[in-house]
PDB file of N, CA and C in Angstrom:
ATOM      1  N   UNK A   1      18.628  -0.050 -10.835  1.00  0.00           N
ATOM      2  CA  UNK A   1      18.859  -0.407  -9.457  1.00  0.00           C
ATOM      3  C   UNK A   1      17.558  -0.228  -8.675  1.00  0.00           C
ATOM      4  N   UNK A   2      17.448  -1.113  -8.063  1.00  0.00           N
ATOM      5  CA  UNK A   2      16.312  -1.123  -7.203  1.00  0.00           C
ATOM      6  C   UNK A   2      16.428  -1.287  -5.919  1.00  0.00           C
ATOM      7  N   UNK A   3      16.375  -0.647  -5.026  1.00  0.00           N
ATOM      8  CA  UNK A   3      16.104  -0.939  -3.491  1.00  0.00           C
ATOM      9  C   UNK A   3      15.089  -0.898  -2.637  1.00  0.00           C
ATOM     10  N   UNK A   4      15.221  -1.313  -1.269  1.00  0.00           N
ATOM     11  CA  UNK A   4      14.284  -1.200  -0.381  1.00  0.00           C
ATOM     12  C   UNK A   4      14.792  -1.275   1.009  1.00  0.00           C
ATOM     13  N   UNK A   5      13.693   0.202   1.230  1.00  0.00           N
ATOM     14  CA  UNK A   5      13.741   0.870   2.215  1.00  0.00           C
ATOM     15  C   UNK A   5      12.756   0.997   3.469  1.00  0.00           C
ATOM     16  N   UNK A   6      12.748   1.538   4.308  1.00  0.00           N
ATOM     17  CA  UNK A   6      11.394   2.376   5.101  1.00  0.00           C
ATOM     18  C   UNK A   6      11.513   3.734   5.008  1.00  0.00           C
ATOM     19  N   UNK A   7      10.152   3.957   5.055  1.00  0.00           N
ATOM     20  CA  UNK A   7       9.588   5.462   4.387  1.00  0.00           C
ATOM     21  C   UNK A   7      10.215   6.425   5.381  1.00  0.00           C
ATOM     22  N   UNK A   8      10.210   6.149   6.465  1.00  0.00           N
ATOM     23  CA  UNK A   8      10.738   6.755   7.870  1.00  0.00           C
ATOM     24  C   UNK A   8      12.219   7.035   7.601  1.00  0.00           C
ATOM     25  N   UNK A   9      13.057   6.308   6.633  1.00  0.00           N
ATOM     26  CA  UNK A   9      14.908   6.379   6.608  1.00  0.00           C
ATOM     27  C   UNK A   9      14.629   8.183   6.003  1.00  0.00           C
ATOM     28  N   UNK A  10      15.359   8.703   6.177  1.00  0.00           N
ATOM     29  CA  UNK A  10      16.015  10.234   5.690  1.00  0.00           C
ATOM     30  C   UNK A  10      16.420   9.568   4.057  1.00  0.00           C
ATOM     31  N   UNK A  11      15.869  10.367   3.093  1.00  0.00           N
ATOM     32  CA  UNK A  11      16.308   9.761   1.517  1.00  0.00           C
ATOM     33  C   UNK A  11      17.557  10.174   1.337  1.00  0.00           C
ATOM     34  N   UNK A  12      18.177   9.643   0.739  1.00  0.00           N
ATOM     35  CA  UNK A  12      19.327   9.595   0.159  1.00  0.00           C
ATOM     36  C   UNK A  12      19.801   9.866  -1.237  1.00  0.00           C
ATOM     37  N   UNK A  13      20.817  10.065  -1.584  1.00  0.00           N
ATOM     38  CA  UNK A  13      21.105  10.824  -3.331  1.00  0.00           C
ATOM     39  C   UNK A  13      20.212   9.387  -3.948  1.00  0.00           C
ATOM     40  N   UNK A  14      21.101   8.523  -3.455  1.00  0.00           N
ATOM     41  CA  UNK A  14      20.989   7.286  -4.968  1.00  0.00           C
ATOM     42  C   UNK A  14      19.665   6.563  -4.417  1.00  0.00           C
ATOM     43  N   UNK A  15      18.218   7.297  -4.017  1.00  0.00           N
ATOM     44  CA  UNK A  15      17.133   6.309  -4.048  1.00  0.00           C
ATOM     45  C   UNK A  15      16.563   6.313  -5.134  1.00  0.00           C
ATOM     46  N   UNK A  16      16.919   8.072  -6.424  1.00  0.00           N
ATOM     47  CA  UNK A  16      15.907   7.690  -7.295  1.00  0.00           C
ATOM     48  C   UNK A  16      14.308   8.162  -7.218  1.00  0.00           C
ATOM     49  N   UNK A  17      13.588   7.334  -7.990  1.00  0.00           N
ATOM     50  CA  UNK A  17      12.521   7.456  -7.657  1.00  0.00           C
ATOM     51  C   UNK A  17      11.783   7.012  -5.971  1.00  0.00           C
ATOM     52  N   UNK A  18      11.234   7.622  -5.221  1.00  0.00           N
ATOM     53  CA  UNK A  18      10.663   6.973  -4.044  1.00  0.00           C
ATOM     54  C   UNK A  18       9.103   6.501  -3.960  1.00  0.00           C
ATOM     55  N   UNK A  19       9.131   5.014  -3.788  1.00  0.00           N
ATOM     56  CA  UNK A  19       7.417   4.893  -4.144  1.00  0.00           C
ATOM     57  C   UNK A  19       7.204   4.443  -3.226  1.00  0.00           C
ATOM     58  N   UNK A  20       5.867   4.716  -2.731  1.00  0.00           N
ATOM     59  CA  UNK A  20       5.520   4.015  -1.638  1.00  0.00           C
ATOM     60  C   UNK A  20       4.551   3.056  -2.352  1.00  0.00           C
ATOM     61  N   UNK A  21       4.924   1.549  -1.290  1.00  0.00           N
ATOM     62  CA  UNK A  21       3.952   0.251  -1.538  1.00  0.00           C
ATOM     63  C   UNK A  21       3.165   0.036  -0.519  1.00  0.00           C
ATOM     64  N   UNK A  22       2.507   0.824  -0.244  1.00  0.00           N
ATOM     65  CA  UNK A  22       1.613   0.313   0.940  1.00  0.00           C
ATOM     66  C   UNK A  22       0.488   0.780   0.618  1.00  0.00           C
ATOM     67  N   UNK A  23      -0.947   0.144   1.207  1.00  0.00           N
ATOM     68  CA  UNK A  23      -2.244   0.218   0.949  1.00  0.00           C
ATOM     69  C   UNK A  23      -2.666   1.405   2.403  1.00  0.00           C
ATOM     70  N   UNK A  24      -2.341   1.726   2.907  1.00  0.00           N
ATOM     71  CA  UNK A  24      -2.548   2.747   4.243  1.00  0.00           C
ATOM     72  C   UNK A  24      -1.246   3.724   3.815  1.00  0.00           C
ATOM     73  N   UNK A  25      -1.590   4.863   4.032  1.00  0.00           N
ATOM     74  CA  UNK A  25      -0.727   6.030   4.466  1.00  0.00           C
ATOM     75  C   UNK A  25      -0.070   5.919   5.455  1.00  0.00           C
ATOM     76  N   UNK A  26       1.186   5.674   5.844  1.00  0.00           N
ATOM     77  CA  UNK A  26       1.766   5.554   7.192  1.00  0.00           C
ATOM     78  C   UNK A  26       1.512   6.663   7.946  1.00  0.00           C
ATOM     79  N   UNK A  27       1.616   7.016   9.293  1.00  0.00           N
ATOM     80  CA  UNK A  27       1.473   7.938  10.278  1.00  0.00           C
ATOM     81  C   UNK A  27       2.865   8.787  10.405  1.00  0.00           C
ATOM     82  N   UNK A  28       2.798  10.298  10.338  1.00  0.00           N
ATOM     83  CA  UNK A  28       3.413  10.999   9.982  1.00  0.00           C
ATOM     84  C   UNK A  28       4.582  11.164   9.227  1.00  0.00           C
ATOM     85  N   UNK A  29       4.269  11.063   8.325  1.00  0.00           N
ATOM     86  CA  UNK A  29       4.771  10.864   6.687  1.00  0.00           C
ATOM     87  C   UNK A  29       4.425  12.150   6.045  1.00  0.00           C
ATOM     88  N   UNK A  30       5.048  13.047   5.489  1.00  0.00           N
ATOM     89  CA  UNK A  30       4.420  14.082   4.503  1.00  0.00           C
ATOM     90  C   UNK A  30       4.684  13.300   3.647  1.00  0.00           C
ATOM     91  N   UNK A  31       3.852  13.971   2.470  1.00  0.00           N
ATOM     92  CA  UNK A  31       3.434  14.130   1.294  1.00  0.00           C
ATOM     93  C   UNK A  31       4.799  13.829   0.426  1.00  0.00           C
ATOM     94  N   UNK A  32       5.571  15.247   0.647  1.00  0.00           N
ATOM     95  CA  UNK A  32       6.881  15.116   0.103  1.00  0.00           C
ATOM     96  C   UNK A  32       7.932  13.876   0.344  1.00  0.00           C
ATOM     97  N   UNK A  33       7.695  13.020   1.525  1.00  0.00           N
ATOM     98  CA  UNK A  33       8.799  11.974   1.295  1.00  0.00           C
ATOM     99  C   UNK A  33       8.731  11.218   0.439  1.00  0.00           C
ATOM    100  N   UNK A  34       7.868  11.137  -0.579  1.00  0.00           N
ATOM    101  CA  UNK A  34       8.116  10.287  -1.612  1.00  0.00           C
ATOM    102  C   UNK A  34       7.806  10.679  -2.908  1.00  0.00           C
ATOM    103  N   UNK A  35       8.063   9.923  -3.420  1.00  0.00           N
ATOM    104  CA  UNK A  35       7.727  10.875  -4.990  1.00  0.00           C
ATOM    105  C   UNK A  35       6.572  10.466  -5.665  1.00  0.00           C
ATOM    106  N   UNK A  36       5.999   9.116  -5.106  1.00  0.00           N
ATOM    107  CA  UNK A  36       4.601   8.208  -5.789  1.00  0.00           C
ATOM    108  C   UNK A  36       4.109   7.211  -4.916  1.00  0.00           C
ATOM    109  N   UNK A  37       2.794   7.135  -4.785  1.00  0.00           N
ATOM    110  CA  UNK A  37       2.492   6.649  -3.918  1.00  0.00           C
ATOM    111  C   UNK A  37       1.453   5.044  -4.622  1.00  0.00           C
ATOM    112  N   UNK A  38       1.827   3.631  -4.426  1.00  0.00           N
ATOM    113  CA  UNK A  38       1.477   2.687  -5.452  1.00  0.00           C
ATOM    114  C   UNK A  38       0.515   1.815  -4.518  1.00  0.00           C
ATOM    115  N   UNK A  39      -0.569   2.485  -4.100  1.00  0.00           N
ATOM    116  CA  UNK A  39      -1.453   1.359  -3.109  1.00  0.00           C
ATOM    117  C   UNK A  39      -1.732   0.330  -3.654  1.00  0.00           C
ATOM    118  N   UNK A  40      -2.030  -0.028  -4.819  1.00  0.00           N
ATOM    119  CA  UNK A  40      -1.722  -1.119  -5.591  1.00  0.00           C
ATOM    120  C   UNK A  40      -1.043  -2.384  -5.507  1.00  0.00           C
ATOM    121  N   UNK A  41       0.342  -2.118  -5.321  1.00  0.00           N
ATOM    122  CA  UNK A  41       1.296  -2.539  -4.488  1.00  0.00           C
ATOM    123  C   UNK A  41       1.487  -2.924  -3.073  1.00  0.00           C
ATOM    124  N   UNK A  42       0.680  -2.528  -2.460  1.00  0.00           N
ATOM    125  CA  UNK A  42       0.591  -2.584  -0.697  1.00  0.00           C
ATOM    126  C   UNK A  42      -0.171  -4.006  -0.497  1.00  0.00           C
ATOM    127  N   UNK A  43       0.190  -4.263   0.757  1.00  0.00           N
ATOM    128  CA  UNK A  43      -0.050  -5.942   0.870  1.00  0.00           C
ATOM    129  C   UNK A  43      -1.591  -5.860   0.983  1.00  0.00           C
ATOM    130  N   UNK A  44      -2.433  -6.720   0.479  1.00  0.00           N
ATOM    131  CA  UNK A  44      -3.936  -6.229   0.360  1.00  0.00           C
ATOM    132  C   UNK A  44      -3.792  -6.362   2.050  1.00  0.00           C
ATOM    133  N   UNK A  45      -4.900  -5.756   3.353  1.00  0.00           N
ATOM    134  CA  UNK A  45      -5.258  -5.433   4.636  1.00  0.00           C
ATOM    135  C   UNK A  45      -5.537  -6.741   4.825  1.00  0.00           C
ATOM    136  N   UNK A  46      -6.191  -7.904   3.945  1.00  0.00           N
ATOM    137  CA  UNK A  46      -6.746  -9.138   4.898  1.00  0.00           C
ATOM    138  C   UNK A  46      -5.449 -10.028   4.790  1.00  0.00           C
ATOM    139  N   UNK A  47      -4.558 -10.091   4.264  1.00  0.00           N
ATOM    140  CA  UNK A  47      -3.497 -10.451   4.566  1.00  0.00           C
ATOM    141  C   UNK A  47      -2.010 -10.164   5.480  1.00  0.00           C
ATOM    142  N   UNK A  48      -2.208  -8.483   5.487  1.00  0.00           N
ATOM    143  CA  UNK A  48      -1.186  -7.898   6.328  1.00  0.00           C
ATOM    144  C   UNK A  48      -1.590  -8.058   7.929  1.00  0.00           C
ATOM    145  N   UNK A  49      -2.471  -8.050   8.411  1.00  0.00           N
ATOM    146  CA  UNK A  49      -2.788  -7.785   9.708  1.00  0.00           C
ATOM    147  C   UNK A  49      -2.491  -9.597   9.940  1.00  0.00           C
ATOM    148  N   UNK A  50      -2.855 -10.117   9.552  1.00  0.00           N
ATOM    149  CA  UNK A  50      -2.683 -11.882  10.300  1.00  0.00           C
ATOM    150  C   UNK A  50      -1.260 -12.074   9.953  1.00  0.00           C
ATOM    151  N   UNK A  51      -0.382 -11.545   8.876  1.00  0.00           N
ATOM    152  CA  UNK A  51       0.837 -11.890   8.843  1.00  0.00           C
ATOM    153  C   UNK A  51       1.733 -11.128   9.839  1.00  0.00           C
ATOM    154  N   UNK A  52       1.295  -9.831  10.211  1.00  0.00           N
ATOM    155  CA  UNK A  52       2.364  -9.085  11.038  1.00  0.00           C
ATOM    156  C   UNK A  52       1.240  -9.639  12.555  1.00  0.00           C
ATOM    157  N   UNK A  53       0.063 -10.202  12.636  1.00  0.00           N
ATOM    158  CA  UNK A  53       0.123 -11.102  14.156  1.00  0.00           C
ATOM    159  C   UNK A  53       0.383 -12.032  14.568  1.00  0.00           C
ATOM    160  N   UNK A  54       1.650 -12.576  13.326  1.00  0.00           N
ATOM    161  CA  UNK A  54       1.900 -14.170  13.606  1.00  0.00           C
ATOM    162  C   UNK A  54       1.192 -15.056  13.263  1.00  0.00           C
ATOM    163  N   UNK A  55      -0.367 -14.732  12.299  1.00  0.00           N
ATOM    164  CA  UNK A  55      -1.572 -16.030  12.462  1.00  0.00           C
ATOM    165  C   UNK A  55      -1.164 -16.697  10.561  1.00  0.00           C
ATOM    166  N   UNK A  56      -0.422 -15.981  10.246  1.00  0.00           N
ATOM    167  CA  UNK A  56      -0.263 -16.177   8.369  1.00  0.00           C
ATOM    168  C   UNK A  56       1.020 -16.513   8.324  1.00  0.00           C
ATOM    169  N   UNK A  57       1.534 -17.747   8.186  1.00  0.00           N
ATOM    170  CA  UNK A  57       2.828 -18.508   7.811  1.00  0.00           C
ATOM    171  C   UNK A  57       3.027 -17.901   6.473  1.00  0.00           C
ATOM    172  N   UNK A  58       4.924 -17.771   6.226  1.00  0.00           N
ATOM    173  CA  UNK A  58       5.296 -17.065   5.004  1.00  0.00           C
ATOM    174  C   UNK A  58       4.917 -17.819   3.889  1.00  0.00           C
ATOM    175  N   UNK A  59       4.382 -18.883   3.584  1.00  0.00           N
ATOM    176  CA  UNK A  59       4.692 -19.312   2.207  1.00  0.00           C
ATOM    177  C   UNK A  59       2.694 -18.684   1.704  1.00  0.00           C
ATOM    178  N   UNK A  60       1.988 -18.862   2.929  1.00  0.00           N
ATOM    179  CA  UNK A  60       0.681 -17.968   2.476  1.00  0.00           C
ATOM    180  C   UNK A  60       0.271 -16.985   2.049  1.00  0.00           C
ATOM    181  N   UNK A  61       1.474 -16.024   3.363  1.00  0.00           N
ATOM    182  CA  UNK A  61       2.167 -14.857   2.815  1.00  0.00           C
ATOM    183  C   UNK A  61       2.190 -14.401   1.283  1.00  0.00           C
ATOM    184  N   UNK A  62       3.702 -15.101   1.002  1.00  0.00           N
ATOM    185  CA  UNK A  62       4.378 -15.012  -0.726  1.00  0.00           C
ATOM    186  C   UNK A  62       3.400 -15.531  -1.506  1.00  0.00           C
ATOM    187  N   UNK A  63       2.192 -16.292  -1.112  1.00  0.00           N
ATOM    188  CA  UNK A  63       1.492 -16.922  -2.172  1.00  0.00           C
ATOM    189  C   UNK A  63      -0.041 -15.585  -2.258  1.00  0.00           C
ATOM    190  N   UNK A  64      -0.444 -15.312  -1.387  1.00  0.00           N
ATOM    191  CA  UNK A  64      -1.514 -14.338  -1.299  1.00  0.00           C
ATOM    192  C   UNK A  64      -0.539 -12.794  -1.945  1.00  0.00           C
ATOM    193  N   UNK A  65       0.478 -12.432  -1.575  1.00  0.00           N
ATOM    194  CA  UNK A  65       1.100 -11.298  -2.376  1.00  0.00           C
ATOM    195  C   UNK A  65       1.259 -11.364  -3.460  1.00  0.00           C
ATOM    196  N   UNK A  66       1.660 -12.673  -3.931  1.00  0.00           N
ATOM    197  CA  UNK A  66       2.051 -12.622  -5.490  1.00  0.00           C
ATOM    198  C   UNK A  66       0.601 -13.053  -6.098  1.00  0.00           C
ATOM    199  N   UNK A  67      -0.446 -13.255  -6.176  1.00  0.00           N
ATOM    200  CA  UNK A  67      -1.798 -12.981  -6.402  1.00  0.00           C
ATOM    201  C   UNK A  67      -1.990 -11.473  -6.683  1.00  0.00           C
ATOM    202  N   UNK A  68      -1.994 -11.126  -4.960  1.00  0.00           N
ATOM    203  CA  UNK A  68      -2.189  -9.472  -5.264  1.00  0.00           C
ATOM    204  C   UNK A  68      -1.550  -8.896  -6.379  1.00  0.00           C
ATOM    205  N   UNK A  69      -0.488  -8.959  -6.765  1.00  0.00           N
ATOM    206  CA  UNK A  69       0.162  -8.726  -7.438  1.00  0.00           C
ATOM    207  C   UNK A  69       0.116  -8.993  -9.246  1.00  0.00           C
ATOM    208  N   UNK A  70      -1.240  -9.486  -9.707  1.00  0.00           N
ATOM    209  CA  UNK A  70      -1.525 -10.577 -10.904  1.00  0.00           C
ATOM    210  C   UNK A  70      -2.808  -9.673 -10.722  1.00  0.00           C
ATOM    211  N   UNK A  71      -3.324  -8.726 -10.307  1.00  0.00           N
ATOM    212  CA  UNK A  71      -4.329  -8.125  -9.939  1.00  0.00           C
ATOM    213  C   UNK A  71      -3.999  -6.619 -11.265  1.00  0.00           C
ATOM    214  N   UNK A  72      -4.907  -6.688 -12.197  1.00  0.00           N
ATOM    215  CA  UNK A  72      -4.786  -5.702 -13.314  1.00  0.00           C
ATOM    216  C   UNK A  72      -4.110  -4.066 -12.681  1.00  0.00           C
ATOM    217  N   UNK A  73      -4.568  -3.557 -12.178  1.00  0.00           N
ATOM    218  CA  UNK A  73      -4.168  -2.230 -11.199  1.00  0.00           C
ATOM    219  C   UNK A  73      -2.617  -2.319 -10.454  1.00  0.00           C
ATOM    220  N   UNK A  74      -2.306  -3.875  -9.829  1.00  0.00           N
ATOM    221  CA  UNK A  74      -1.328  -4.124  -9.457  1.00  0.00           C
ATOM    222  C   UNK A  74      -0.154  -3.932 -10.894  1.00  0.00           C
ATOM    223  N   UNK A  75      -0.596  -4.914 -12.095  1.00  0.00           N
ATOM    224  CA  UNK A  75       0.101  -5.338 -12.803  1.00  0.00           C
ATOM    225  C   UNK A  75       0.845  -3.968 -13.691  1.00  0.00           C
ATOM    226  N   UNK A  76      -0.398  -2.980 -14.118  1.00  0.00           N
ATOM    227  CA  UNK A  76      -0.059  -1.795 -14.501  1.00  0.00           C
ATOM    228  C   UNK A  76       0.674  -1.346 -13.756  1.00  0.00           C
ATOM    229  N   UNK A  77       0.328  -1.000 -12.314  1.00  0.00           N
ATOM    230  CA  UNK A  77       1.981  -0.099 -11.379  1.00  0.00           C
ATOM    231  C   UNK A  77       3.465  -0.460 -11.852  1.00  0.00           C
ATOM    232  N   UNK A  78       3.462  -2.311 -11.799  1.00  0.00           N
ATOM    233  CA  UNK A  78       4.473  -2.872 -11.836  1.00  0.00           C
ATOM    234  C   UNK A  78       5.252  -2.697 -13.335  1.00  0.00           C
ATOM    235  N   UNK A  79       4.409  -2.580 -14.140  1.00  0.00           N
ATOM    236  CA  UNK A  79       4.944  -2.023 -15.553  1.00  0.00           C
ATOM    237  C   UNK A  79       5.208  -0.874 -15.649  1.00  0.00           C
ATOM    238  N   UNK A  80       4.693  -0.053 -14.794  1.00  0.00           N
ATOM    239  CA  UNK A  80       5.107   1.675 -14.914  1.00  0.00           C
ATOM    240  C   UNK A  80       6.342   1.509 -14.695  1.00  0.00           C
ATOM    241  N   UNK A  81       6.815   1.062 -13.390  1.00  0.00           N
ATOM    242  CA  UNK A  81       7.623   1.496 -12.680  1.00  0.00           C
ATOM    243  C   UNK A  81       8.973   0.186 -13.542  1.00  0.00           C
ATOM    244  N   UNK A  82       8.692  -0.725 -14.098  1.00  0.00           N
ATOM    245  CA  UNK A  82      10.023  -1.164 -14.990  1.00  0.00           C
ATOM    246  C   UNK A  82      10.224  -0.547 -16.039  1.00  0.00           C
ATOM    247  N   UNK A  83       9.300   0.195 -16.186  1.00  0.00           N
ATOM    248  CA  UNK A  83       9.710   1.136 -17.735  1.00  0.00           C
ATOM    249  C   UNK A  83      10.747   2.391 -17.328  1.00  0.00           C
ATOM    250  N   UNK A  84      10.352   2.725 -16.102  1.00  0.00           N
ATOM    251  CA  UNK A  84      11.401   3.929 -15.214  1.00  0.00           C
ATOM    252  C   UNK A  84      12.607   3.358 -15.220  1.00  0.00           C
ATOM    253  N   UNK A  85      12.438   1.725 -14.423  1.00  0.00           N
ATOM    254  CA  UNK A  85      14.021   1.068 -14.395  1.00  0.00           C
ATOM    255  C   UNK A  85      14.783   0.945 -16.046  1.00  0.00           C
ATOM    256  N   UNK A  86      13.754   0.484 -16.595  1.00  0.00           N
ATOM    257  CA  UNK A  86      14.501   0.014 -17.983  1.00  0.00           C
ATOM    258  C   UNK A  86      15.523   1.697 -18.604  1.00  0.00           C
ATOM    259  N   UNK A  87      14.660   2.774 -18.261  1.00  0.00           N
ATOM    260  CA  UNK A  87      15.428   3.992 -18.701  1.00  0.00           C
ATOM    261  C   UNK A  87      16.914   4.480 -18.150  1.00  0.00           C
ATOM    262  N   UNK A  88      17.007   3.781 -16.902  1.00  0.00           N
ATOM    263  CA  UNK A  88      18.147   3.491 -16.010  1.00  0.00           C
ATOM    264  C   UNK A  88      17.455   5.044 -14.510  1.00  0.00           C
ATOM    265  N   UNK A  89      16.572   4.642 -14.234  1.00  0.00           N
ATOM    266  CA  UNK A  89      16.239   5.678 -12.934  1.00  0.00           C
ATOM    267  C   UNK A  89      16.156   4.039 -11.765  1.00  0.00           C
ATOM    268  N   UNK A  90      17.078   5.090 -11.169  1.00  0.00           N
ATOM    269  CA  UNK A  90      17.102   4.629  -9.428  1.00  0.00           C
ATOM    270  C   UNK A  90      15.630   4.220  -9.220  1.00  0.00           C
ATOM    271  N   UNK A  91      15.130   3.373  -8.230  1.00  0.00           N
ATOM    272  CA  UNK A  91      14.242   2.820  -8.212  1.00  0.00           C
ATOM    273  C   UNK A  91      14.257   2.591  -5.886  1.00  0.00           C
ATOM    274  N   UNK A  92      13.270   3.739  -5.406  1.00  0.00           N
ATOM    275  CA  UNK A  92      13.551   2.607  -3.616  1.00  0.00           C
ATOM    276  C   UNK A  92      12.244   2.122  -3.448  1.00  0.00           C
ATOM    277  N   UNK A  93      11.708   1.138  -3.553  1.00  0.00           N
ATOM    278  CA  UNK A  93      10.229   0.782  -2.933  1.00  0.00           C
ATOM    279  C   UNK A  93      10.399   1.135  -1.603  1.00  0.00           C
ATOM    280  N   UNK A  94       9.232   1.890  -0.605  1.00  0.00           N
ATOM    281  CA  UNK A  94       8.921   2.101   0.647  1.00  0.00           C
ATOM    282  C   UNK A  94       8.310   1.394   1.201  1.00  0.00           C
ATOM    283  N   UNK A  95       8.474   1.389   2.604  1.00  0.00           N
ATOM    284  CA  UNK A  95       7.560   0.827   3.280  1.00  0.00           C
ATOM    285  C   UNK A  95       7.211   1.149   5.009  1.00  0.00           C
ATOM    286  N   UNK A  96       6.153   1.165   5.884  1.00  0.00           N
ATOM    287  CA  UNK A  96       6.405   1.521   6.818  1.00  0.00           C
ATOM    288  C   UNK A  96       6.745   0.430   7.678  1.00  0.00           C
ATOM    289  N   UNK A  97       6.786  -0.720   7.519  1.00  0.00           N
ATOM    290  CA  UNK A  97       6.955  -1.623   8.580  1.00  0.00           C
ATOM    291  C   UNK A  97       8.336  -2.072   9.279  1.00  0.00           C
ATOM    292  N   UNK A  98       8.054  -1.857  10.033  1.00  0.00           N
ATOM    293  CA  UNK A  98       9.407  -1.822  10.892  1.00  0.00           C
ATOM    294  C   UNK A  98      10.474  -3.243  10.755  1.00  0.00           C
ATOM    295  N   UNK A  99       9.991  -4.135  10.838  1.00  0.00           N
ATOM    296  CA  UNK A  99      10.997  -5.360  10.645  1.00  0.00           C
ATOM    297  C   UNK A  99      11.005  -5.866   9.262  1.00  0.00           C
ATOM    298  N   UNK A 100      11.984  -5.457   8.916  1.00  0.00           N
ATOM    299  CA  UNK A 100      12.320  -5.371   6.994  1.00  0.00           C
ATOM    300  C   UNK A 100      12.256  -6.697   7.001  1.00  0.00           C
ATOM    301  N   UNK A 101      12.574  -7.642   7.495  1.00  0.00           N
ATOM    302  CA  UNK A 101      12.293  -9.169   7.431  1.00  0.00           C
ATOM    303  C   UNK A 101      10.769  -9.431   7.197  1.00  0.00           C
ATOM    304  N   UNK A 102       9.743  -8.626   7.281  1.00  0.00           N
ATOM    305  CA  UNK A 102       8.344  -9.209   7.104  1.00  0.00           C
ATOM    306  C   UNK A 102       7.680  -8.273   6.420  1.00  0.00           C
ATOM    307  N   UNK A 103       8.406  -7.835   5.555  1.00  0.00           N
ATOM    308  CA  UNK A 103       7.729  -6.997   4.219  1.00  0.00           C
ATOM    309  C   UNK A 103       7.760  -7.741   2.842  1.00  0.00           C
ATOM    310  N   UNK A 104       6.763  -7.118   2.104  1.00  0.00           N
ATOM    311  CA  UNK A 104       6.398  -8.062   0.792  1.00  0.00           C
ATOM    312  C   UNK A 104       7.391  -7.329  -0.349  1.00  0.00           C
ATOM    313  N   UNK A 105       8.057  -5.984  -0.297  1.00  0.00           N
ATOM    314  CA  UNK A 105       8.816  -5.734  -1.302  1.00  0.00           C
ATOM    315  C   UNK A 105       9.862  -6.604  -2.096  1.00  0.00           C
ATOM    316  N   UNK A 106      10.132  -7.758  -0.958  1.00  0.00           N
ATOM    317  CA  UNK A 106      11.221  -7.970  -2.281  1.00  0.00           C
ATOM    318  C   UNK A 106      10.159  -9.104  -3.214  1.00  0.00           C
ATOM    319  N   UNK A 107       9.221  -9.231  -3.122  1.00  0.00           N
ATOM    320  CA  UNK A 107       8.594 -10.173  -3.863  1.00  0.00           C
ATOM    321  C   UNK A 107       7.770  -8.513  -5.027  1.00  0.00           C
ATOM    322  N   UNK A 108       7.564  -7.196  -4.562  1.00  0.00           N
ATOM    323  CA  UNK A 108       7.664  -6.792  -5.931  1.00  0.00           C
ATOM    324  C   UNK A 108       8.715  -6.537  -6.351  1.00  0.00           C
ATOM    325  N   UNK A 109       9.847  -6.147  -5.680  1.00  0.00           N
ATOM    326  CA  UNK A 109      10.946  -5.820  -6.194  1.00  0.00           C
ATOM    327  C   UNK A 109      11.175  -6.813  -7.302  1.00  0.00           C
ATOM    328  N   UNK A 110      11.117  -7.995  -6.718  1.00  0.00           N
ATOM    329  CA  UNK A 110      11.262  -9.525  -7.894  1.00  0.00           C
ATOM    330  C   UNK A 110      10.281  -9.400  -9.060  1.00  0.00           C
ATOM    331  N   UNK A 111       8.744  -9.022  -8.778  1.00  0.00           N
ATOM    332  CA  UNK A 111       8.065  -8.567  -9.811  1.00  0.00           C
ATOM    333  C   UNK A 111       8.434  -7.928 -11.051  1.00  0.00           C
ATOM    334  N   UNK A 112       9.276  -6.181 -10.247  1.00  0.00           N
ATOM    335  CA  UNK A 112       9.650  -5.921 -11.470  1.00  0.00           C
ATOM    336  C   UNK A 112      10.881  -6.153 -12.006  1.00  0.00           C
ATOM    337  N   UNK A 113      11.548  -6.567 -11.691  1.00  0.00           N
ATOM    338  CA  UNK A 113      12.830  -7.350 -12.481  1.00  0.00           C
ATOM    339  C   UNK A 113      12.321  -8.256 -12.954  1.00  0.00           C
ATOM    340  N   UNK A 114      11.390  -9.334 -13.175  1.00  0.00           N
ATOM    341  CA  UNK A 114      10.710  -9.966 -14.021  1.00  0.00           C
ATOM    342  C   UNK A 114      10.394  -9.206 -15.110  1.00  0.00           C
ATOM    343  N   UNK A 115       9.851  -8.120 -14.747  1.00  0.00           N
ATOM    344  CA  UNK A 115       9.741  -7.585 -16.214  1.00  0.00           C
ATOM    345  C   UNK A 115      10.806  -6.734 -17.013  1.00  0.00           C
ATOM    346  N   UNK A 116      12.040  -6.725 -16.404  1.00  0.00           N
ATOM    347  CA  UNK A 116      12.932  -5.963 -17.254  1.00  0.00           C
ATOM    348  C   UNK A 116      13.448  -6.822 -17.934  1.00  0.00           C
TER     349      UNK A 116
END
């Protein structure tokens, strides 16, 4: 099972593992809210800032993430973390951005279910 969350929600029994996907440390976040932290995963910076100012239409978006994502460092995270799913561990990708509508997780989330 895989979900997705923001890093900010209070965790819950069934998140599992908690990873964060972001390339920045969110602002007041300890350490402890998550269990791994996958900058790897985080939307590369020259793409996040024009998409959350409106200047990066989604399909540039999904097409520049899933790149990032084909990126050796990326590709290894994404295999770690289906080898966790394949064992049957809970799985929440994090994130800090506030409008869950303009986050790139479900395109890794889709990543790693590709590989299970």
């Amino acid at each position: 099972m895989i979900q997705i969350r923001r890093v900010y929600d209070p965790p819950l029994p069934t998140d599992g593992v908690r990873v964060l996907c972001t390339t920045r440390w969110p602002r007041g976040v300890s350490r402890q809210a998550v269990d791994t932290w996958k900058r790897e995963l985080g939307t590369p910076p020259d793409l996040l800032d024009p998409w959350l100012a409106g200047r990066l239409g989604p399909d540039e978006f999904q097409a520049g993430v899933r790149a990032a994502l084909l990126a050796p460092a990326a590709s290894a995270a994404l295999d770690e973390l289906a080898a966790l799913a394949r064992q049957g561990t809970a799985l929440t990708l994090l994130t800090s951005i506030k409008d869950m509508t303009r986050t790139h997780l479900g395109l890794v989330q889709a990543a790693i279910e590709q590989r299970l």
